[in-house]
Protein backbone atom coordinates (compact mmCIF):
# COMPACT_ATOMS: atom_id res chain seq x y z
CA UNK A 1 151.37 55.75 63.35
CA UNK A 2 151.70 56.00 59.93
CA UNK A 3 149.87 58.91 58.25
CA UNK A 4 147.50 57.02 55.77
CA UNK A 5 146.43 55.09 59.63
CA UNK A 6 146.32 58.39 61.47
CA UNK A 7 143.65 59.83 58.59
CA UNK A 8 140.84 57.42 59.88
CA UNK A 9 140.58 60.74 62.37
CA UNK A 10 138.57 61.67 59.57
CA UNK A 11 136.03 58.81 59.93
CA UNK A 12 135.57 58.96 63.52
CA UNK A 13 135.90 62.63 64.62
CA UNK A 14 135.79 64.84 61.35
CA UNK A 15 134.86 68.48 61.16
CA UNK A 16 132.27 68.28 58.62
CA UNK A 17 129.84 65.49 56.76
CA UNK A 18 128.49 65.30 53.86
CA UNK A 19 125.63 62.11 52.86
CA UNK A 20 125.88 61.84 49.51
CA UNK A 21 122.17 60.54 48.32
CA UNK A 22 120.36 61.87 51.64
CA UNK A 23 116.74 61.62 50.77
CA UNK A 24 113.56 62.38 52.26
CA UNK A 25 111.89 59.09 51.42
CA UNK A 26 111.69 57.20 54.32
CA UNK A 27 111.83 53.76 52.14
CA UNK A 28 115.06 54.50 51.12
CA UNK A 29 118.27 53.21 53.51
CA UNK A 30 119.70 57.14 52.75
CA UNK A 31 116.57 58.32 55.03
CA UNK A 32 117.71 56.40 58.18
CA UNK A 33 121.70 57.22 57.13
CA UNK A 34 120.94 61.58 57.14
CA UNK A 35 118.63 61.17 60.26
CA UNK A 36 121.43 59.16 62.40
CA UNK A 37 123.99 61.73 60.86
CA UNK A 38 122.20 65.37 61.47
CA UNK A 39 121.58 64.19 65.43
CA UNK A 40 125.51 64.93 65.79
CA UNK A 41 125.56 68.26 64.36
CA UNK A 42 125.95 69.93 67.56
CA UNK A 43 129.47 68.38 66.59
CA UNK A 44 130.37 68.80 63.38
CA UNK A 45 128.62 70.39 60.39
CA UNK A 46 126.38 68.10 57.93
CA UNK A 47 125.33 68.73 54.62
CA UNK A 48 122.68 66.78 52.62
CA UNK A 49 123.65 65.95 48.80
CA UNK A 50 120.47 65.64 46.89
CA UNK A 51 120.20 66.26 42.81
CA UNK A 52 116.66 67.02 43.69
CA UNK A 53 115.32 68.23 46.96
CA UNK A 54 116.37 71.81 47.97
CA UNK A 55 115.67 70.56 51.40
CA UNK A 56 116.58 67.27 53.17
CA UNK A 57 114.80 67.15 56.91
CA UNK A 58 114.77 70.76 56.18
CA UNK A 59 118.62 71.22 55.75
CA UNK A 60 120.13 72.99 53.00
CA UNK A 61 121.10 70.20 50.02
CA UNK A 62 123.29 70.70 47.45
CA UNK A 63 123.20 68.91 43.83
CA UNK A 64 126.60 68.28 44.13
CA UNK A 65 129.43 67.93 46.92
CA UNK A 66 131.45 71.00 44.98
CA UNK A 67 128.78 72.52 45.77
CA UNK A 68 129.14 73.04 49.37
CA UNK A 69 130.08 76.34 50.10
CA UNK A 70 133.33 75.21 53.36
CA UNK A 71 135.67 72.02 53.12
CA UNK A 72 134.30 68.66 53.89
CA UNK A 73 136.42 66.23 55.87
CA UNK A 74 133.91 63.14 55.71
CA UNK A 75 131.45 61.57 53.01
CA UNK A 76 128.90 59.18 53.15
CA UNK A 77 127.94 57.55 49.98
CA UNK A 78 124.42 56.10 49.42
CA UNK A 79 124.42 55.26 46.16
CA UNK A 80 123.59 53.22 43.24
CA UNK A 81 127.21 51.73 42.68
CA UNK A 82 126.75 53.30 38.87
CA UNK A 83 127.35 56.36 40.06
CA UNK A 84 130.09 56.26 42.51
CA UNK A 85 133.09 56.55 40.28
CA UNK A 86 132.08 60.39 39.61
CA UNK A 87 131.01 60.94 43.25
CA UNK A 88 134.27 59.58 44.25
CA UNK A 89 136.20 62.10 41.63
CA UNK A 90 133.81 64.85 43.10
CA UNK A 91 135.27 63.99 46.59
CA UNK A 92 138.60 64.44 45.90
CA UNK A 93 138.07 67.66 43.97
CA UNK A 94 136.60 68.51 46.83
CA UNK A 95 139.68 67.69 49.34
CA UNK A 96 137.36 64.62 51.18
CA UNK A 97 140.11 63.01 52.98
CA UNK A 98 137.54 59.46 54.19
CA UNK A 99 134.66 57.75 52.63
CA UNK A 100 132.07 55.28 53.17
CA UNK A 101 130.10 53.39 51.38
CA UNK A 102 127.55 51.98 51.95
CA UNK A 103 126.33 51.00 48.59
CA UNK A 104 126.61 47.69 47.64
CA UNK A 105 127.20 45.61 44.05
CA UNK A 106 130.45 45.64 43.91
CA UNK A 107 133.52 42.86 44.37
CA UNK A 108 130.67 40.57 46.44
CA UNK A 109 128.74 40.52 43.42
CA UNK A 110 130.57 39.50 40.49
CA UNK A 111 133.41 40.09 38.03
CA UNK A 112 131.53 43.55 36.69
CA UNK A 113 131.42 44.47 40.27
CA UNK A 114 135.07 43.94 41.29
CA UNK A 115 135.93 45.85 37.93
CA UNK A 116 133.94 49.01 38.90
CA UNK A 117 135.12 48.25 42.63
CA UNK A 118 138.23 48.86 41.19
CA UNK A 119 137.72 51.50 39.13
CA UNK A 120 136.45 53.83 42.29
CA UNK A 121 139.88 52.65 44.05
CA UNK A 122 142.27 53.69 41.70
CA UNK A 123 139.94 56.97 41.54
CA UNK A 124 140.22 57.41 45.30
CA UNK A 125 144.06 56.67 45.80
CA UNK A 126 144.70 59.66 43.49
CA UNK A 127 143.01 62.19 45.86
CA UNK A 128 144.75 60.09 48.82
CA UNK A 129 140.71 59.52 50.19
CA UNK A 130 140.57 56.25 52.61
CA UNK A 131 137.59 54.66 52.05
CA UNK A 132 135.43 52.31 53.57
CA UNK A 133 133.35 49.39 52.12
CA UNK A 134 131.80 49.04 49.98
CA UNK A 135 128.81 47.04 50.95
CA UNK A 136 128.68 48.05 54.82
CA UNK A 137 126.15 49.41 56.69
CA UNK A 138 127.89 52.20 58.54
CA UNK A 139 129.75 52.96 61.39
CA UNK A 140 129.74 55.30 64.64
CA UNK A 141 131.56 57.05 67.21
CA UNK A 142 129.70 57.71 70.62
CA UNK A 143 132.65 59.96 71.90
CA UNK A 144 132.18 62.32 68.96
CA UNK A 145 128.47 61.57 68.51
CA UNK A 146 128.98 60.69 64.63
CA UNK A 147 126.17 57.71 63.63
CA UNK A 148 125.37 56.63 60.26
CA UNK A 149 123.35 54.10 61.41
CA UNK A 150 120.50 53.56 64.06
CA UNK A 151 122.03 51.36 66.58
CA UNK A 152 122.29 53.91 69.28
CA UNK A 153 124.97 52.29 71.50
CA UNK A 154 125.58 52.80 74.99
CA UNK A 155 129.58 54.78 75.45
CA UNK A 156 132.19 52.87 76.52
CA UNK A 157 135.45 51.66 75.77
CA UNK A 158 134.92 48.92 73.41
CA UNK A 159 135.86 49.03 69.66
CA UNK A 160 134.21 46.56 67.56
CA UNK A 161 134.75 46.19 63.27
CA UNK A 162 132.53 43.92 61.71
CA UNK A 163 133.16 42.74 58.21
CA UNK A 164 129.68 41.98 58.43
CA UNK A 165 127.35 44.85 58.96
CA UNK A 166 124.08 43.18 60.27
CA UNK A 167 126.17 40.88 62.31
CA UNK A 168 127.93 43.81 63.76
CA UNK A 169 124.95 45.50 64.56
CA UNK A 170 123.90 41.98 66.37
CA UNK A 171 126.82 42.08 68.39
CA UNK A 172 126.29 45.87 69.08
CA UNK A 173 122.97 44.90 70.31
CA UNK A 174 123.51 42.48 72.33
CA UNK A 175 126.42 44.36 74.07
CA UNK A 176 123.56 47.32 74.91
CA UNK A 177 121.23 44.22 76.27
CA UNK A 178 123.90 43.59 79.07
CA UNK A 179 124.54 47.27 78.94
CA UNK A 180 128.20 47.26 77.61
CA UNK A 181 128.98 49.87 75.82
CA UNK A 182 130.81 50.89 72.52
CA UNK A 183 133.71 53.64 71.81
CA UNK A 184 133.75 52.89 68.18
CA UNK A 185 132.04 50.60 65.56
CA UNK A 186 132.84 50.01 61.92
CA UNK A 187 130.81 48.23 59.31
CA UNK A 188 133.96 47.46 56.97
CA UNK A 189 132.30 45.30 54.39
CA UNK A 190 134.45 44.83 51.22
CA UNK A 191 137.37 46.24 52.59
CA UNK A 192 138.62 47.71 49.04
CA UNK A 193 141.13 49.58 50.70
CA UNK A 194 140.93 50.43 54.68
CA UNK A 195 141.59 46.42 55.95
CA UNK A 196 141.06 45.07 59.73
CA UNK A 197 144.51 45.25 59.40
CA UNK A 198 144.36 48.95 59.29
CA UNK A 199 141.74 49.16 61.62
CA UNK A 200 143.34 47.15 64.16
CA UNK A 201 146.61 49.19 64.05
CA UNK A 202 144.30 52.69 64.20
CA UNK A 203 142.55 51.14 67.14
CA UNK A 204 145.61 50.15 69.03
CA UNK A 205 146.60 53.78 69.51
CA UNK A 206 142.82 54.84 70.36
CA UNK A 207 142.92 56.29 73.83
CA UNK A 208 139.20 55.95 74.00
CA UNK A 209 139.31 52.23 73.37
CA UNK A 210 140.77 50.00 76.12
CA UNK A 211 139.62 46.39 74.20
CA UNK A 212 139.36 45.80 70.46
CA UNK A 213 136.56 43.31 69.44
CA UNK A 214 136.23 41.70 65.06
CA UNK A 215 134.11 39.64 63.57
CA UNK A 216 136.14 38.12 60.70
CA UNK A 217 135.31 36.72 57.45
CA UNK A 218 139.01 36.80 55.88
CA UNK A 219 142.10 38.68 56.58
CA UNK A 220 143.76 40.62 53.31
CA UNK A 221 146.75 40.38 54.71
CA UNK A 222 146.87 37.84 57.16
CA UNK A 223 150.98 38.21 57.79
CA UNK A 224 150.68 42.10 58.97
CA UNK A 225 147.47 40.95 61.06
CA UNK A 226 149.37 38.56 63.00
CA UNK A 227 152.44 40.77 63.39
CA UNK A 228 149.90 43.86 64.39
CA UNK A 229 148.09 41.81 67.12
CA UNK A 230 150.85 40.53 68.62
CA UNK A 231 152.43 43.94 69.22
CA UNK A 232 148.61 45.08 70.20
CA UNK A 233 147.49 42.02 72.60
CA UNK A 234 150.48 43.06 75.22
CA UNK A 235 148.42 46.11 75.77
CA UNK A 236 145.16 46.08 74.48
CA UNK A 237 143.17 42.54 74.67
CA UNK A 238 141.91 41.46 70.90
CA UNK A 239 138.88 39.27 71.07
CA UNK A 240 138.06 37.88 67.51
CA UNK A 241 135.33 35.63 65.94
CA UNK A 242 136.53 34.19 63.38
CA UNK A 243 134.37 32.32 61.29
CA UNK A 244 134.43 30.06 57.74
CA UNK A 245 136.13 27.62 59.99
CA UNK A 246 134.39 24.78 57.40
CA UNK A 247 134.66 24.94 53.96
CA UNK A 248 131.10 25.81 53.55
CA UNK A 249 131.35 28.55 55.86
CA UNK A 250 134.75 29.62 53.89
CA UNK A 251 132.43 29.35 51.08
CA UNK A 252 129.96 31.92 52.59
CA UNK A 253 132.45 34.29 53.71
CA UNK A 254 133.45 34.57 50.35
CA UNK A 255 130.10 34.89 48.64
CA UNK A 256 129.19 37.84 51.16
CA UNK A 257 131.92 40.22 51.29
CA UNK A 258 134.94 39.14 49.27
CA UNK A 259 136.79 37.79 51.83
CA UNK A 260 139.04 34.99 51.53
CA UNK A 261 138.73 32.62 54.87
CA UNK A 262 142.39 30.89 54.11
CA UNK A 263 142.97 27.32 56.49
CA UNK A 264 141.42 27.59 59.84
CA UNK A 265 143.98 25.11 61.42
CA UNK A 266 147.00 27.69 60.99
CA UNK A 267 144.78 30.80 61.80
CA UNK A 268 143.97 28.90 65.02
CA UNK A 269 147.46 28.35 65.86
CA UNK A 270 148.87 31.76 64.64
CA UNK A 271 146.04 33.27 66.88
CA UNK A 272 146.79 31.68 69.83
CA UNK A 273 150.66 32.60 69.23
CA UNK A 274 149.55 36.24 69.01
CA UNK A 275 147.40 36.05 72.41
CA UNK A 276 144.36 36.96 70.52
CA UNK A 277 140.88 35.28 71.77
CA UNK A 278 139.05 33.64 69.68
CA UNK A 279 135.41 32.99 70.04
CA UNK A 280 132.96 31.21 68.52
CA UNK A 281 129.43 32.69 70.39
CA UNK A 282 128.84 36.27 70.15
CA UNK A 283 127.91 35.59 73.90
CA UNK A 284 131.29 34.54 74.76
CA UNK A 285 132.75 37.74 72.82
CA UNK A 286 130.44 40.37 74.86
CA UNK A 287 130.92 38.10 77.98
CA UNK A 288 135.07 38.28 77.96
CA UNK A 289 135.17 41.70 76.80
CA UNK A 290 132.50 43.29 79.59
CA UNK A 291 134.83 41.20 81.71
CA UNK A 292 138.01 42.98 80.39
CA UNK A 293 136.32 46.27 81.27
CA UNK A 294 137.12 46.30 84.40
CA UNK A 295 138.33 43.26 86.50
CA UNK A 296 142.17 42.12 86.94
CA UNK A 297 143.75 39.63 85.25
CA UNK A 298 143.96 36.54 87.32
CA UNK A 299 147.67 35.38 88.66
CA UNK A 300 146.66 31.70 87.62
CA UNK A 301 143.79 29.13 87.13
CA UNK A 302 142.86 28.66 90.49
CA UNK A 303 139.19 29.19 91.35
CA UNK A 304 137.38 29.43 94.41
CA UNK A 305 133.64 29.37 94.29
CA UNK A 306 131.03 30.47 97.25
CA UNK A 307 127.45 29.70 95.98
CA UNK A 308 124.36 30.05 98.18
CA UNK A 309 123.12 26.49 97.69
CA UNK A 310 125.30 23.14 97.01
CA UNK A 311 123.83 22.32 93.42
CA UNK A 312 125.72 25.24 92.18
CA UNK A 313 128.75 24.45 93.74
CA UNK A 314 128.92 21.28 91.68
CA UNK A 315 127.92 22.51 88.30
CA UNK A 316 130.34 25.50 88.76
CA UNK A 317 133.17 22.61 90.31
CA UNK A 318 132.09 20.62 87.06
CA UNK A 319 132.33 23.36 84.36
CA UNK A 320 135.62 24.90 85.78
CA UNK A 321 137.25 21.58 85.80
CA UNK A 322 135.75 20.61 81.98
CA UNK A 323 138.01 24.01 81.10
CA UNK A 324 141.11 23.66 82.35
CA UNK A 325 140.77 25.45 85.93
CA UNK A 326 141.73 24.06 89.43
CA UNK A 327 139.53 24.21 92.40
CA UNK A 328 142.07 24.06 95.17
CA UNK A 329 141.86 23.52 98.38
CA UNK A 330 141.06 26.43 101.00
CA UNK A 331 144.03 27.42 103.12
CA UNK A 332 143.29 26.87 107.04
CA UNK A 333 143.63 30.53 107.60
CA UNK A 334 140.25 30.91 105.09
CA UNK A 335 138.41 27.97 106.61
CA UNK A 336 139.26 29.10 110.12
CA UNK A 337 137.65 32.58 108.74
CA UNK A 338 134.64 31.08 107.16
CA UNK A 339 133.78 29.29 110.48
CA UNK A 340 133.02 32.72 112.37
CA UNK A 341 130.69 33.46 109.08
CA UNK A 342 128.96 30.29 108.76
CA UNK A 343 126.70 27.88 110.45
CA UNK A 344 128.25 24.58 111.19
CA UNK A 345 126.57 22.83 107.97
CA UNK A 346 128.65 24.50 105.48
CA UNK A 347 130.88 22.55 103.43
CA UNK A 348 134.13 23.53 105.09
CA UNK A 349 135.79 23.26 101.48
CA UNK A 350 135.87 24.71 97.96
CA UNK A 351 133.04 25.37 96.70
CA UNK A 352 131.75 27.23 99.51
CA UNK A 353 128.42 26.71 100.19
CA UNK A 354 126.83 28.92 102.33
CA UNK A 355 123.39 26.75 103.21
CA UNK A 356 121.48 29.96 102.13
CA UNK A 357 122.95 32.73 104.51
CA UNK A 358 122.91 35.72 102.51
CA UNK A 359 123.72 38.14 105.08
CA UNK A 360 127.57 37.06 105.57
CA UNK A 361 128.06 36.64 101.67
CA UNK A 362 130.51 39.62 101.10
CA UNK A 363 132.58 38.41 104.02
CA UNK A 364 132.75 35.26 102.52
CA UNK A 365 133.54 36.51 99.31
CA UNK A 366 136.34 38.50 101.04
CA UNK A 367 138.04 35.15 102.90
CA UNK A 368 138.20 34.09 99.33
CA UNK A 369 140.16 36.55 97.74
CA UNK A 370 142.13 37.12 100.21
CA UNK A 371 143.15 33.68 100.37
CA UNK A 372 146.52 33.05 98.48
CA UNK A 373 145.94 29.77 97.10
CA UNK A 374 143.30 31.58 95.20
CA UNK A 375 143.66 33.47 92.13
CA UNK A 376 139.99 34.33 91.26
CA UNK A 377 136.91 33.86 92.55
CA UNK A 378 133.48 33.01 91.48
CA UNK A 379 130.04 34.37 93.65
CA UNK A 380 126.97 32.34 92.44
CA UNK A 381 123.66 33.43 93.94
CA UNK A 382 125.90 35.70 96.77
CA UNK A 383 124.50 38.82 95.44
CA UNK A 384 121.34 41.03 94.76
CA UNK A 385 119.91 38.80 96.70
CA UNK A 386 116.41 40.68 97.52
CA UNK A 387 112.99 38.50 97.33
CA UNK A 388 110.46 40.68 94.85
CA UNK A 389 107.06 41.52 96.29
CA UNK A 390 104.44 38.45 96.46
CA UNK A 391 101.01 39.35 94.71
CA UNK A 392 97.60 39.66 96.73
CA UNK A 393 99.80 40.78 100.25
CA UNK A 394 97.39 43.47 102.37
CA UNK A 395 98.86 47.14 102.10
CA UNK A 396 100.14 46.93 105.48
CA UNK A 397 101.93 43.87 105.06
CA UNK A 398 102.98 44.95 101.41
CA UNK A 399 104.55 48.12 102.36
CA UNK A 400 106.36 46.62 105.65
CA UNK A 401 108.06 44.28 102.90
CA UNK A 402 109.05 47.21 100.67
CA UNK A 403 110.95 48.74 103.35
CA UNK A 404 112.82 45.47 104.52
CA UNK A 405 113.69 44.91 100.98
CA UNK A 406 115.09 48.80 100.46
CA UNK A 407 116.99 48.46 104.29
CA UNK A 408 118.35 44.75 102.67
CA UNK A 409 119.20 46.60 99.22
CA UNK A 410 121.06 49.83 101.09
CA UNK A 411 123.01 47.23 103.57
CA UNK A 412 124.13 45.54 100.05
CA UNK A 413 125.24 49.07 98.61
CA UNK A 414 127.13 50.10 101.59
CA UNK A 415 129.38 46.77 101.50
CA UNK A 416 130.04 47.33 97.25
CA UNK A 417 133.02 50.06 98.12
CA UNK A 418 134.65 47.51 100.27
CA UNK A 419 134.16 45.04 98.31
CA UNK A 420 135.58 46.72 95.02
CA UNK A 421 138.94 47.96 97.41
CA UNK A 422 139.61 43.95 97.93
CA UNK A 423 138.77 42.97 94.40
CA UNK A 424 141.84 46.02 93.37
CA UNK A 425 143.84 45.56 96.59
CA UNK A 426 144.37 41.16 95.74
CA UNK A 427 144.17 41.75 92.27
CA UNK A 428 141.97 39.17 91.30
CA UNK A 429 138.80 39.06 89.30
CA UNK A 430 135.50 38.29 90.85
CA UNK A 431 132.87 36.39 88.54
CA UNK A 432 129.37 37.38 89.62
CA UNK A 433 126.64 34.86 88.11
CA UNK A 434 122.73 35.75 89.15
CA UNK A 435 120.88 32.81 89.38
CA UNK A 436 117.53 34.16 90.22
CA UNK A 437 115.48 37.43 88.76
CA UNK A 438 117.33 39.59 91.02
CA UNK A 439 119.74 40.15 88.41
CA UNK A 440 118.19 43.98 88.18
CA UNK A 441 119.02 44.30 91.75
CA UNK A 442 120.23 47.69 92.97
CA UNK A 443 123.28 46.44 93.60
CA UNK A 444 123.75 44.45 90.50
CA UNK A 445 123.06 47.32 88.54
CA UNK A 446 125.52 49.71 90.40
CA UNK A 447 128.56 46.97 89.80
CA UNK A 448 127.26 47.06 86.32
CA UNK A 449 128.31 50.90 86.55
CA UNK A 450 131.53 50.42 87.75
CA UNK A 451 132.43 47.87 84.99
CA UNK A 452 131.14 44.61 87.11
CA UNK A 453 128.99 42.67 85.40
CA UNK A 454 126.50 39.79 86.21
CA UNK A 455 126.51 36.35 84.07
CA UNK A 456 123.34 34.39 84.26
CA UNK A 457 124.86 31.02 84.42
CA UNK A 458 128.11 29.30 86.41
CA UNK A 459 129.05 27.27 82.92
CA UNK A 460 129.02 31.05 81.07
CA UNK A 461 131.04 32.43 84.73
CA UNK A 462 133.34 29.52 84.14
CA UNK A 463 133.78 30.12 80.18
CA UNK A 464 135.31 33.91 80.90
CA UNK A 465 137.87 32.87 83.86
CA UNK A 466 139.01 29.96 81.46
CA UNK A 467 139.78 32.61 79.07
CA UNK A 468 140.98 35.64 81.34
CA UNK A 469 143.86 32.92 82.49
CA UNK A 470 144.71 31.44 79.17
CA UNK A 471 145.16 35.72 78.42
CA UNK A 472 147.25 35.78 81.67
CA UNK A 473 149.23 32.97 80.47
CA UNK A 474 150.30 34.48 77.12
CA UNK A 475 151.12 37.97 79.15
CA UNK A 476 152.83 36.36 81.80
CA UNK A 477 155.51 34.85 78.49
CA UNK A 478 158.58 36.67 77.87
């Protein structure tokens, strides 16, 4: 890795921080930025730069960053742009080897803004300080605890950057609703001179990221993109939303953070060479990568479904086919299998319907992926499956309920261990989709911690297989 790539250390895991504008006005975004920071300080050592307060949230401040009496690895810059030439030449007097900044008004907002953006460039690449921004709202780093910004993220092994900050911070958020969590995040708004480019190569080499997620506006260098995601996506899965697809939305992307979108048919096409996966639903995005997580990477297309009712069967048949996927025939061996399980009414085919008996639905699950004509499988309704408690029941009747329902939920528990052994063993992916409220089931939720996670509909279950074997297809290519 090349040394200006290796000093984004700095960003994620420095020694020291130093908020350039911290304030104790809680109207100002500098407030929120010093409050995320000082909860890491257990980590690394923050210092508040204020040209008034003595005190910010009852830390030391200093007028200026020369001021501070040990080195400083890290800055955060909160700003009036004005000013941020001569805070930038402070930095680098100081020996600040990374930068953001989150103040905005610069390239995004004119020709006097891309001159001063400019002028705090050239300033920076004479101290050899990375910087990041301008106009972002911040970035964190849940392994080292560093936040300069109030998302707080659940840890994991997911590295997102966002050339847009609030709709990074949607993704963020809707990753903690299905509680996915984050390694790293990155706001990198103008992207004056650290580039997803440069993030993307930084991240490939991460050990605490295992997928890399972007939401892209415009690439600054879309040939060294390309070549660094197709030397990234044999190891690492890139999942990118690329937007400004229209020339509206190009339009847009330009208006809001410089970028240039460039012709969506050749990005397409180049991404697809490069085995990234492009989205177009933050759903899909947070979907695929919680999918990534954990489960293998199926063989093939091949899909076999075991649903507890026959409606679901068909929409999951319907949605797999509409996508590219095969629903194959079950081997005789499997049927053979599924008779011992099942009454006589089942549909002795694929989809599986199991007429509503719950209680074999892990050994039907198992015939499945065990069968070899089968390269993933997809369990609709088959798990979690424990009724909630009816309203108005008397005590006795209430409490003899609550203790079926916690023997049902342990019986469930004890079969997950098996369960996850034939999921590693065939090496195929299982696609869990809750159909009912008992998706905050026990069980559901103790996949969930083992990197299994529910989707709430067989179209969505569908979506992520279609893309986990279009993946396999471009590893599987010498």
């Amino acid at each position: 890795m090349k040394e200006s790539i290796q000093q984004l250390d700095y960003l994620f895991t420095p020694r020291s921080v130093a908020v350039i504008g911290a304030s104790n006005n809680p109207s100002k975004w500098s407030f929120d930025t010093f409050r995320c920071v000082l909860k890491g300080q257990e980590n690394f050592r923050v210092y508040p730069i204020n040209k008034r307060d003595k005190e910010v949230f009852g830390v030391k401040a200093y007028e200026n960053i020369s001021q501070v009496p040990e080195p400083v690895d890290f800055a955060v810059m909160v700003i009036p742009p004005q000013f941020t030439p001569e805070a930038m030449k402070d930095c680098g007097e100081k020996g600040v080897k990374a930068v953001l900044m989150i103040s905005a008004g610069f390239k995004e907002a004119g020709v006097e803004g891309a001159q001063l953006q400019e002028e705090v460039v050239s300033i920076a690449r004479q101290y050899s300080i990375r910087i990041v921004g301008p106009n972002c709202n911040g970035h964190f780093d849940t392994h080292s605890g560093l936040h300069t910004l109030g998302l707080a993220p659940l840890k994991g092994q997911i590295a997102l950057v966002s050339q847009s900050g609030n709709f990074g911070g949607h993704i963020v958020s809707e990753g903690r609703e299905k509680g996915i969590g984050f390694s790293k995040y990155v706001s990198s708004g103008n992207e004056a001179d650290v580039t997803i480019e440069d993030y993307i190569e930084y991240l490939a080499e991460d050990d605490q990221t295992q997928i890399i997620c972007a939401y892209v506006e415009g690439f600054k260098d879309a040939r060294r993109f390309f070549k660094l995601a197709r030397e990234t996506t044999r190891k690492k899965p890139i999942i990118l939303m690329k937007v400004g697809r229209t020339e509206e939305g190009a339009q847009a992307a330009m208006s809001h953070t410089a970028s240039l979108s460039g012709s969506d048919a050749v990005h397409d096409a180049a991404l697809q060479q490069c085995g990234v996966i492009r989205v177009d639903k933050v759903g899909d995005m947070i979907d695929i990568a919680s999918a990534l997580i954990r489960q293998p990477i199926p063989k093939g297309n091949r899909v076999g479904i075991v649903t507890i009712g026959g409606g679901f069967g068909v929409v999951a048949t319907d949605a797999c086919r509409r996508l590219g996927l095969e629903i194959p025939n079950l081997s005789d061996k499997t049927i053979q299998r599924l008779n011992t399980l099942l009454p006589p009414r089942w549909s002795h085919g694929n989809p599986v319907d199991m007429t509503a008996v719950s209680d074999t639905s892990y050994s039907c699950i198992g015939a499945l992926l065990k069968d070899e004509e089968i390269d993933a499988v997809m369990a609709i309704g088959c798990m979690g499956f424990v009724p909630g408690i009816p309203e108005g029941l008397p005590k006795k009747l209430e409490v003899k309920l609550q203790e079926h329902n916690k023997m049902m939920m342990e019986g469930e528990l004890s079969l997950l261990s098996g369960l996850v052994e034939r999921i590693d063993k065939r090496g195929k992916p299982l696609i869990i989709t809750a159909v009912s409220k008992t998706d905050d089931a026990l069980v559901l939720k103790e996949l969930a911690r083992q990197g299994f996670y529910t989707y709430q509909t067989p179209e969505a279950g569908a979506q992520v297989l279609a893309y986990l074997a279009k993946y396999s297809r471009y590893l599987s290519q010498d």
